[in-house]
Protein backbone atom coordinates (compact mmCIF):
# COMPACT_ATOMS: atom_id res chain seq x y z
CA UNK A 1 61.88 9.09 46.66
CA UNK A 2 63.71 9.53 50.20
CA UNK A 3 63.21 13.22 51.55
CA UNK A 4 65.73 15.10 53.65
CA UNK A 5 64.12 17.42 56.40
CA UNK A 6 66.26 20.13 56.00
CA UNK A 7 65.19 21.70 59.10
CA UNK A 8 63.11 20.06 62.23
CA UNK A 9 63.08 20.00 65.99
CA UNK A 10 63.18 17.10 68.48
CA UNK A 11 60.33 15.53 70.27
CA UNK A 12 58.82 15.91 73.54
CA UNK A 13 59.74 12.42 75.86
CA UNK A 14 56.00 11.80 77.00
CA UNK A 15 54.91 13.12 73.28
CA UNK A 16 52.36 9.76 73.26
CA UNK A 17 50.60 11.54 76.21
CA UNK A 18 50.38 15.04 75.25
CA UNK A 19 46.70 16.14 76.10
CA UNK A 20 44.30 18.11 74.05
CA UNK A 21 45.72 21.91 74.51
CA UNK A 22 49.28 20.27 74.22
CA UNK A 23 48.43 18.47 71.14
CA UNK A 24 46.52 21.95 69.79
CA UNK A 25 49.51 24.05 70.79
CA UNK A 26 52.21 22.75 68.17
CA UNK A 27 49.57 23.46 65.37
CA UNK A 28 49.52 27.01 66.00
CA UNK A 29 52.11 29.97 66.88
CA UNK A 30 50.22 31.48 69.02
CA UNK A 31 51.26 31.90 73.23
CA UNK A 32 47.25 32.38 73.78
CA UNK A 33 45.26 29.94 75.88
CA UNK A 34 42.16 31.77 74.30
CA UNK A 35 43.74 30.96 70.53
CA UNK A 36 44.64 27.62 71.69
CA UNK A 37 41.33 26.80 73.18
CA UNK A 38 38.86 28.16 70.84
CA UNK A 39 40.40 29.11 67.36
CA UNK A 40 42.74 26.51 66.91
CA UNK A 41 40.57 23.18 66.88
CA UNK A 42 38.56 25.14 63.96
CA UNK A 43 41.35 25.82 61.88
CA UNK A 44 41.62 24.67 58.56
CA UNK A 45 45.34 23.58 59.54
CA UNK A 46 44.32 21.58 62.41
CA UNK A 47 40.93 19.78 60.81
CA UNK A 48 42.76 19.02 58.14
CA UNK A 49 45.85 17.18 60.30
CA UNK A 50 43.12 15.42 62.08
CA UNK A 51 41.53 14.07 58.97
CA UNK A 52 44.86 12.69 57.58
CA UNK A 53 45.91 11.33 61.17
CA UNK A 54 42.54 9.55 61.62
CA UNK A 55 42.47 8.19 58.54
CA UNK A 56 45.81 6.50 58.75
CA UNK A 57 44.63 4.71 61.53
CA UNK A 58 41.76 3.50 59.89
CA UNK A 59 38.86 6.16 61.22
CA UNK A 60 37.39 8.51 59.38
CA UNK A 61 36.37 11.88 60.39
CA UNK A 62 38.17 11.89 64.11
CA UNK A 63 37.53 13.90 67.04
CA UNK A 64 40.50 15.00 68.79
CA UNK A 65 39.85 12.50 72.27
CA UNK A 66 39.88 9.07 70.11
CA UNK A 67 42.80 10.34 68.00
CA UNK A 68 44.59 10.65 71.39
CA UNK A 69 43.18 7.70 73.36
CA UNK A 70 44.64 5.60 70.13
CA UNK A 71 47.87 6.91 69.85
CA UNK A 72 48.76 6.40 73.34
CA UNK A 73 48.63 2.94 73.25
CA UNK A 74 51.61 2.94 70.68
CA UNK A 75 55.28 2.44 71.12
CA UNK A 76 57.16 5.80 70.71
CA UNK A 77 59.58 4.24 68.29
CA UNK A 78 57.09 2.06 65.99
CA UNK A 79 55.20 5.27 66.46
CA UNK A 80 57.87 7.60 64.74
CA UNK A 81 59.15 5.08 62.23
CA UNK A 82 55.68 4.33 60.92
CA UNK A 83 55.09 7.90 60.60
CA UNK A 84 58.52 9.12 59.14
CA UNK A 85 58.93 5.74 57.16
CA UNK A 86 55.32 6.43 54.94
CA UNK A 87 56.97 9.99 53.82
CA UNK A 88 59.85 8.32 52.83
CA UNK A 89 62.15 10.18 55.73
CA UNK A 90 65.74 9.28 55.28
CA UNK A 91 67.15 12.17 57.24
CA UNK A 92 67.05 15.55 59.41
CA UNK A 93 68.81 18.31 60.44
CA UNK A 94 67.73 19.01 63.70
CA UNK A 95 67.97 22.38 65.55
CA UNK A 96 68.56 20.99 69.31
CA UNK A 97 68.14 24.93 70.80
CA UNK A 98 64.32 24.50 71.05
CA UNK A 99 63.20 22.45 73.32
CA UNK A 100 65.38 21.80 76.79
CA UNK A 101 66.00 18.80 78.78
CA UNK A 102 62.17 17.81 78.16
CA UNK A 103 62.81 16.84 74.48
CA UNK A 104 64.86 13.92 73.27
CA UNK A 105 68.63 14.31 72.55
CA UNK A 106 69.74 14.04 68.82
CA UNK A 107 71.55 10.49 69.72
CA UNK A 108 68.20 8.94 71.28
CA UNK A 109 65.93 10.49 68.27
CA UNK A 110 68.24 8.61 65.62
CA UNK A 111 67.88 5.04 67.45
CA UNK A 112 63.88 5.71 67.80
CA UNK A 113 63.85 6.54 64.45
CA UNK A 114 66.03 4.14 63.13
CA UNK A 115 67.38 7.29 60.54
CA UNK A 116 70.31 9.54 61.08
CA UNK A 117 69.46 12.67 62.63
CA UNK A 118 72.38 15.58 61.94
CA UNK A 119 72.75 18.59 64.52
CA UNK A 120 71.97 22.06 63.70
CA UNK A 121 73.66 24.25 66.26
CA UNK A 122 71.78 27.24 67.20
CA UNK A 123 74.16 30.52 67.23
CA UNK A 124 71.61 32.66 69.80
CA UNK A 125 71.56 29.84 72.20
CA UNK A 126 75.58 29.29 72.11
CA UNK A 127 75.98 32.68 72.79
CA UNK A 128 73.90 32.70 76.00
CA UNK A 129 75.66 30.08 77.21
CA UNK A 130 79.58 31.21 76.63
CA UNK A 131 78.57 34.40 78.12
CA UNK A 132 77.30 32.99 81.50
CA UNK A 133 81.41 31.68 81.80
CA UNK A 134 83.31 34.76 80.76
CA UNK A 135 83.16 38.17 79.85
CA UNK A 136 86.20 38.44 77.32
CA UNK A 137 85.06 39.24 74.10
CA UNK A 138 88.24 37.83 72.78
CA UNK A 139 88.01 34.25 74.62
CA UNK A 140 84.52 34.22 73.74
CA UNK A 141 85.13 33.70 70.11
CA UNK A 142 87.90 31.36 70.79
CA UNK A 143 85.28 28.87 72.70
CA UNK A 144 82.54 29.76 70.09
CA UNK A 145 84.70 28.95 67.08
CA UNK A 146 85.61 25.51 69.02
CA UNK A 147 81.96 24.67 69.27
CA UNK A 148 81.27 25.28 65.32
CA UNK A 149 84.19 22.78 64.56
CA UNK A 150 82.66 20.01 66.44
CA UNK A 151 82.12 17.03 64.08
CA UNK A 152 78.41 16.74 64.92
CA UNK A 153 77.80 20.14 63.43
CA UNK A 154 76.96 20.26 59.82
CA UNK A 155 74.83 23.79 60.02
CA UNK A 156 74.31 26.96 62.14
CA UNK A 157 71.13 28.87 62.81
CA UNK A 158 70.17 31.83 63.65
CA UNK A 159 67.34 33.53 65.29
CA UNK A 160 67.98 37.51 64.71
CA UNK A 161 64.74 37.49 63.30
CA UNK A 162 63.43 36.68 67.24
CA UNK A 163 66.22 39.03 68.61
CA UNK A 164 65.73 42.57 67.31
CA UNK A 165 65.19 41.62 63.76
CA UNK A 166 66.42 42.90 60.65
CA UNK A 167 68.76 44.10 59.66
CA UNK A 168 71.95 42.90 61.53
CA UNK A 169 74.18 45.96 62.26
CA UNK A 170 77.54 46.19 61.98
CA UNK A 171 79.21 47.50 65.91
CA UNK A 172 83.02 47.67 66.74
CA UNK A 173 84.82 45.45 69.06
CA UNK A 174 84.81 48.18 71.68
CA UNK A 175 80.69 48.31 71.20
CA UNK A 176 80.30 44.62 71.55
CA UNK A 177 82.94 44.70 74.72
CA UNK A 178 81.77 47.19 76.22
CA UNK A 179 77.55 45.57 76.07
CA UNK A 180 79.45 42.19 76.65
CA UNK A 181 80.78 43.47 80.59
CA UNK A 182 77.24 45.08 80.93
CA UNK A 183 75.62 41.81 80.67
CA UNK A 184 77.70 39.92 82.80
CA UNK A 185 77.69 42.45 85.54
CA UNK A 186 73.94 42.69 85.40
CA UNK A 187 73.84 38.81 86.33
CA UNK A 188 70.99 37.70 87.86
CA UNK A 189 68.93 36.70 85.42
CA UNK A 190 69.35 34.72 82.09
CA UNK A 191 71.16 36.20 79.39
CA UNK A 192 69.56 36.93 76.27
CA UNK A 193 70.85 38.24 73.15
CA UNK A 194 68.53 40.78 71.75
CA UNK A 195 69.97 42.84 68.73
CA UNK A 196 72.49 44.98 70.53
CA UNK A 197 76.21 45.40 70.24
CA UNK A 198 77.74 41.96 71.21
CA UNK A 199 74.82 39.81 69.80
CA UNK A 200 75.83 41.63 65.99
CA UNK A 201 79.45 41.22 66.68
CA UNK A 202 79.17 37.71 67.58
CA UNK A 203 77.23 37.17 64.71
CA UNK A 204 79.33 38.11 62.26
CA UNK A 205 82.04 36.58 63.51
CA UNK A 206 80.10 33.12 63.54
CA UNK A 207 79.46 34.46 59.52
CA UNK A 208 82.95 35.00 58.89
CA UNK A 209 84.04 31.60 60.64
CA UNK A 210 80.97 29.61 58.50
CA UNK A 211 82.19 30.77 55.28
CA UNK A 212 85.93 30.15 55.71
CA UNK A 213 84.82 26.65 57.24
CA UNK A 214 82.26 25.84 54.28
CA UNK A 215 79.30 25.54 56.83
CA UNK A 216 75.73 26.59 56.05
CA UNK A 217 73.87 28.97 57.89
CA UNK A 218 70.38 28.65 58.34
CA UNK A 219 68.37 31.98 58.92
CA UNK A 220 65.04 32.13 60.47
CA UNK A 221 62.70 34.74 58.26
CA UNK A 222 59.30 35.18 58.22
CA UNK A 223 56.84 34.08 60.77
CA UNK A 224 56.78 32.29 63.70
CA UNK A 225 56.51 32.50 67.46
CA UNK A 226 54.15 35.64 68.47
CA UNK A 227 57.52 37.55 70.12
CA UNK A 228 58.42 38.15 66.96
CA UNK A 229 58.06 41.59 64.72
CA UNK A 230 56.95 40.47 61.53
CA UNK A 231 57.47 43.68 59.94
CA UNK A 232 61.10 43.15 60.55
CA UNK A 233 61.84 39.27 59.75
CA UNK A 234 61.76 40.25 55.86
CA UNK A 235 64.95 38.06 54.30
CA UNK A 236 65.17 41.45 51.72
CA UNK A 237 66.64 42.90 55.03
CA UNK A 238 69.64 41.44 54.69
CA UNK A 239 70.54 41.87 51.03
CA UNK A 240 73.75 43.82 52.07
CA UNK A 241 75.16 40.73 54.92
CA UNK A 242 74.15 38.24 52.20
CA UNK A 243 76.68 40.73 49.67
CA UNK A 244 79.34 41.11 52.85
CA UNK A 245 79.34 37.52 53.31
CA UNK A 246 79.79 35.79 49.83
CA UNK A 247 81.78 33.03 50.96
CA UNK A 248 78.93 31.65 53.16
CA UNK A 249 76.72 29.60 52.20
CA UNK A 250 72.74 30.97 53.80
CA UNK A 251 69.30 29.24 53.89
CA UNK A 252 66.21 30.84 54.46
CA UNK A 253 63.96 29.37 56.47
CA UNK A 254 60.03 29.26 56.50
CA UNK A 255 59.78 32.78 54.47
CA UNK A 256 56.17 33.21 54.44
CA UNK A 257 54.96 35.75 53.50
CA UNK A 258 57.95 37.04 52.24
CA UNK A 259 58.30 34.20 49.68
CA UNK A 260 58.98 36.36 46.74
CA UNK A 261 61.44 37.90 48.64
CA UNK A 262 63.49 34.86 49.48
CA UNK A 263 62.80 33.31 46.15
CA UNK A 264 64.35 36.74 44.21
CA UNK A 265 67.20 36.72 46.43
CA UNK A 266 67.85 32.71 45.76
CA UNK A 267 67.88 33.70 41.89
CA UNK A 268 70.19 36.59 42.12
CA UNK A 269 72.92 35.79 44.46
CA UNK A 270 74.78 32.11 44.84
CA UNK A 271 75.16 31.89 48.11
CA UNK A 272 71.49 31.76 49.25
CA UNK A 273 69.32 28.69 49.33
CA UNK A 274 65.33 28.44 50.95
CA UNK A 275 62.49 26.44 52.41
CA UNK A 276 59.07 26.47 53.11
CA UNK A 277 59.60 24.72 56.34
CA UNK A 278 56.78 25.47 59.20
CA UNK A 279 54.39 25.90 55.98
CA UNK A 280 54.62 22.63 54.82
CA UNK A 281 52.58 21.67 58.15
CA UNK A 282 50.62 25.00 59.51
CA UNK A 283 49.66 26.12 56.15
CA UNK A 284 48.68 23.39 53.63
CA UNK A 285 45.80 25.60 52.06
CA UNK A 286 48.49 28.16 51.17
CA UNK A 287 51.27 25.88 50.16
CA UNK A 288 50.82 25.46 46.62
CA UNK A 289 50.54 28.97 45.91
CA UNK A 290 53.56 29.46 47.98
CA UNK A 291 55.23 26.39 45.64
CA UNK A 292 54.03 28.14 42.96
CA UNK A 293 55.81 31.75 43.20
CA UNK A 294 59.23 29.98 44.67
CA UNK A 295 59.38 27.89 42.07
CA UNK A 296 57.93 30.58 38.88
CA UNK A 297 61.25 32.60 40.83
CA UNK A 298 64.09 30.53 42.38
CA UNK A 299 66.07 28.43 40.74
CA UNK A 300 65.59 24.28 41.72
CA UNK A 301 68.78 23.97 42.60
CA UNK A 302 68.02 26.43 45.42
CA UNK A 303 65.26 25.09 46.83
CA UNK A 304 65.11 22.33 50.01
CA UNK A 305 62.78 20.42 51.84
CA UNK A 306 61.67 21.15 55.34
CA UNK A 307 58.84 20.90 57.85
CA UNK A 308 59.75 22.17 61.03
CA UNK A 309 58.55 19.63 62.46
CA UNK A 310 58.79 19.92 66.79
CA UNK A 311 57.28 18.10 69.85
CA UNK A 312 55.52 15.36 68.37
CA UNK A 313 56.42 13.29 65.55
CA UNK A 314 52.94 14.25 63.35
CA UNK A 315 54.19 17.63 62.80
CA UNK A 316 57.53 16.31 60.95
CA UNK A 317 55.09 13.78 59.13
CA UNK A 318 52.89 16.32 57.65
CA UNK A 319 55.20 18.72 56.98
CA UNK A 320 57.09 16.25 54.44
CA UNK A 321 53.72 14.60 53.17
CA UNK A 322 52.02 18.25 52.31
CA UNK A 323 55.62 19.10 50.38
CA UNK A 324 55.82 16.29 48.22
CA UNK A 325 52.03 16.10 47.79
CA UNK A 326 52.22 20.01 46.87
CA UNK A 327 55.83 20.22 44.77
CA UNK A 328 53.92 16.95 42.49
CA UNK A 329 51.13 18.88 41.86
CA UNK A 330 52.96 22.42 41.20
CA UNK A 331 55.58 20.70 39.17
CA UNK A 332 52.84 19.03 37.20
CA UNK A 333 50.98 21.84 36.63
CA UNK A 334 54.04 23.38 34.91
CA UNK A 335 54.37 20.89 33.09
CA UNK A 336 51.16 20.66 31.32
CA UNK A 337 51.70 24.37 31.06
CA UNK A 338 54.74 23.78 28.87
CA UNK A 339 57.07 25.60 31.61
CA UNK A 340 59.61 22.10 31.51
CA UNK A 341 59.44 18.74 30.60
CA UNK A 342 58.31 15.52 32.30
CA UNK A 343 62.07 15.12 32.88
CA UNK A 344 62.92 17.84 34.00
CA UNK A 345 60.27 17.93 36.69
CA UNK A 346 61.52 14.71 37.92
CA UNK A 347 64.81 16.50 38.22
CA UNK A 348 63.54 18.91 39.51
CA UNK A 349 61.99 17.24 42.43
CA UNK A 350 64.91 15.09 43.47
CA UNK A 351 66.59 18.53 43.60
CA UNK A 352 64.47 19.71 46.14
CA UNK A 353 63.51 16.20 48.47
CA UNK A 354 66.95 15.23 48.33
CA UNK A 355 70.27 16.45 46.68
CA UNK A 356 70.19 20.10 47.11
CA UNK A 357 70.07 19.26 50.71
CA UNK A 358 72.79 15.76 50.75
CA UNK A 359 75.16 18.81 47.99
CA UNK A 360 74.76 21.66 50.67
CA UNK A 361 75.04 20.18 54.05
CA UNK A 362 78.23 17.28 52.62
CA UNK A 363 75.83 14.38 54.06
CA UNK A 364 77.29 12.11 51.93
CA UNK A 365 80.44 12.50 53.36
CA UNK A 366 78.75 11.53 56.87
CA UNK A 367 76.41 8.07 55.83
């Protein structure tokens, strides 16, 4: 059955020669050379990606050196169409705000890839940039509203959960215009929105637009990078914006360990959909039980694929190969267990790999 990655990341350009701490780093969240070094290569995560990776090639038990020494003999796009075409990889959404001119545009990924690649445009990162060219709150939204209509777009993200966390407060348009002046007469440096006035404002009017436009909005929750204050990424957070904004459409992304969490809210309220993106590839141990309580919770109609997948084309391969490896077992399991039907499983899965995510996003209207 063909998968969509409902969320991913491009590649690094010179991915084929990523060295050994490179090749460690996208296996762990972590900013620590002394994780990367020492902890990582003993994971169970990154033994068990090693295993897999080796033994497509034909070796068993691989050290990290031969895995790379092979692999960079390859051809980046035989590479990433071998890789994506064994999952059964029709499409991703791709979040092009990670990465910088070092990673491969969205246009360039869907010829290497021979697949179409959709963009997810990152709210934080728009922001930022609109801000560095004016300091009118009112233009502002003007030229952000412009960039959500452009026909490449078929989602927005955001990252509050990096940027202050949860919840997302609710400031004036004097509040927001007033922090908006302050950071562009600070100049300088780089702007970054970080919770206060003008990043909330902003925020809900990118809500407002999304709804009245019919566009998702994908909301990071849970873990992730180590800036992050995982005591305040909890998706149960934002049970009042998810009430405020019932026209719009939200999916929450990676969740652990707040998987009950998302899963409840998926069951209660119509406008919320979730993954177990970043998961699918840094926790496969865990991912059944995860499986397990989103699916014993949340509805399959609510559920979508993901692996959040970044840098190097393995990542996006596991990611989808421990999710349908996992949701076949899991599904089967209830099955035996009387929960549904042989039938209903199968629906069930298609759900999740692929029409949740072709209903939600309108793909079908795009090829």
């Amino acid at each position: 059955m063909i998968v969509i990655d409902n969320h991913a990341h491009s590649l690094r350009r010179d991915f084929l020669l990523m060295d050994g701490l490179d090749f460690r780093r996208v296996f762990s969240e972590s900013s620590s050379l002394k994780v990367i070094e020492n902890d990582v290569p003993v994971s169970a995560a990154y033994r068990r990606a090693l295993r897999l990776l080796g033994a497509r090639l034909g070796v068993d038990e691989i050290e990290e050196e031969e895995y790379l020494r092979l692999r960079q003999s390859m051809e980046p796009a035989d590479f990433i169409k071998d890789l994506f075409d064994e999952v059964s990889l029709g499409a991703i959404l791709l979040d092009d705000g990670y990465g910088g001119p070092d990673f491969i545009s969205i246009d360039e990924l869907s010829l290497l890839s021979g697949r179409p690649i959709h963009r997810v445009l990152r709210l934080e990162t728009l922001m930022e940039s609109l801000i560095e060219k004016s300091n009118d709150l009112d233009r502002l939204i003007v030229s952000m509203f412009e960039s959500l209509s452009a026909p490449e777009v078929v989602a927005l993200k955001t990252i509050a959960a990096y940027r202050g966390g949860f919840p997302v407060g609710d400031p004036s348009h004097a509040q927001a215009a007033s922090e908006l002046r302050s950071l562009s007469d600070a100049g300088g440096g780089k702007i970054r929105m970080a919770g206060g006035p003008c990043h909330h404002y902003l925020l809900r009017r990118a809500l407002e637009q999304a709804g009245s436009m019919g566009m998702p909005v994908q909301v990071h929750c849970g873990f992730g990078d180590s800036d992050l204050d995982l005591s305040r990424c909890d998706p149960a957070l934002l049970t009042g914006l998810f009430r405020e904004f019932r026209k719009t459409d939200f999916v929450l992304l990676h969740c652990y360990p707040f998987v009950g969490q998302a899963a409840y809210l998926t069951s209660v309220y119509p406008n919320i959909y979730m993954d177990l993106s970043l998961a699918s590839f840094l926790l496969p141990g865990l991912l059944h039980r995860l499986f397990q309580e989103a699916l014993n919770v949340a509805p399959p109609t609510r559920l979508l694929a993901g692996s959040d997948g970044h840098t190097t084309p393995e990542t996006h391969y596991l990611g989808i190969l421990n999710t349908r490896d996992t949701l076949e077992r899991v599904l089967g399991e209830m099955v035996a267990e009387g929960i549904m039907s042989a039938s209903q499983a199968e629906e069930a899965t298609a759900s999740i790999l692929f029409d949740n995510a072709r209903r939600l996003y309108e793909l079908s209207a795009r090829g």
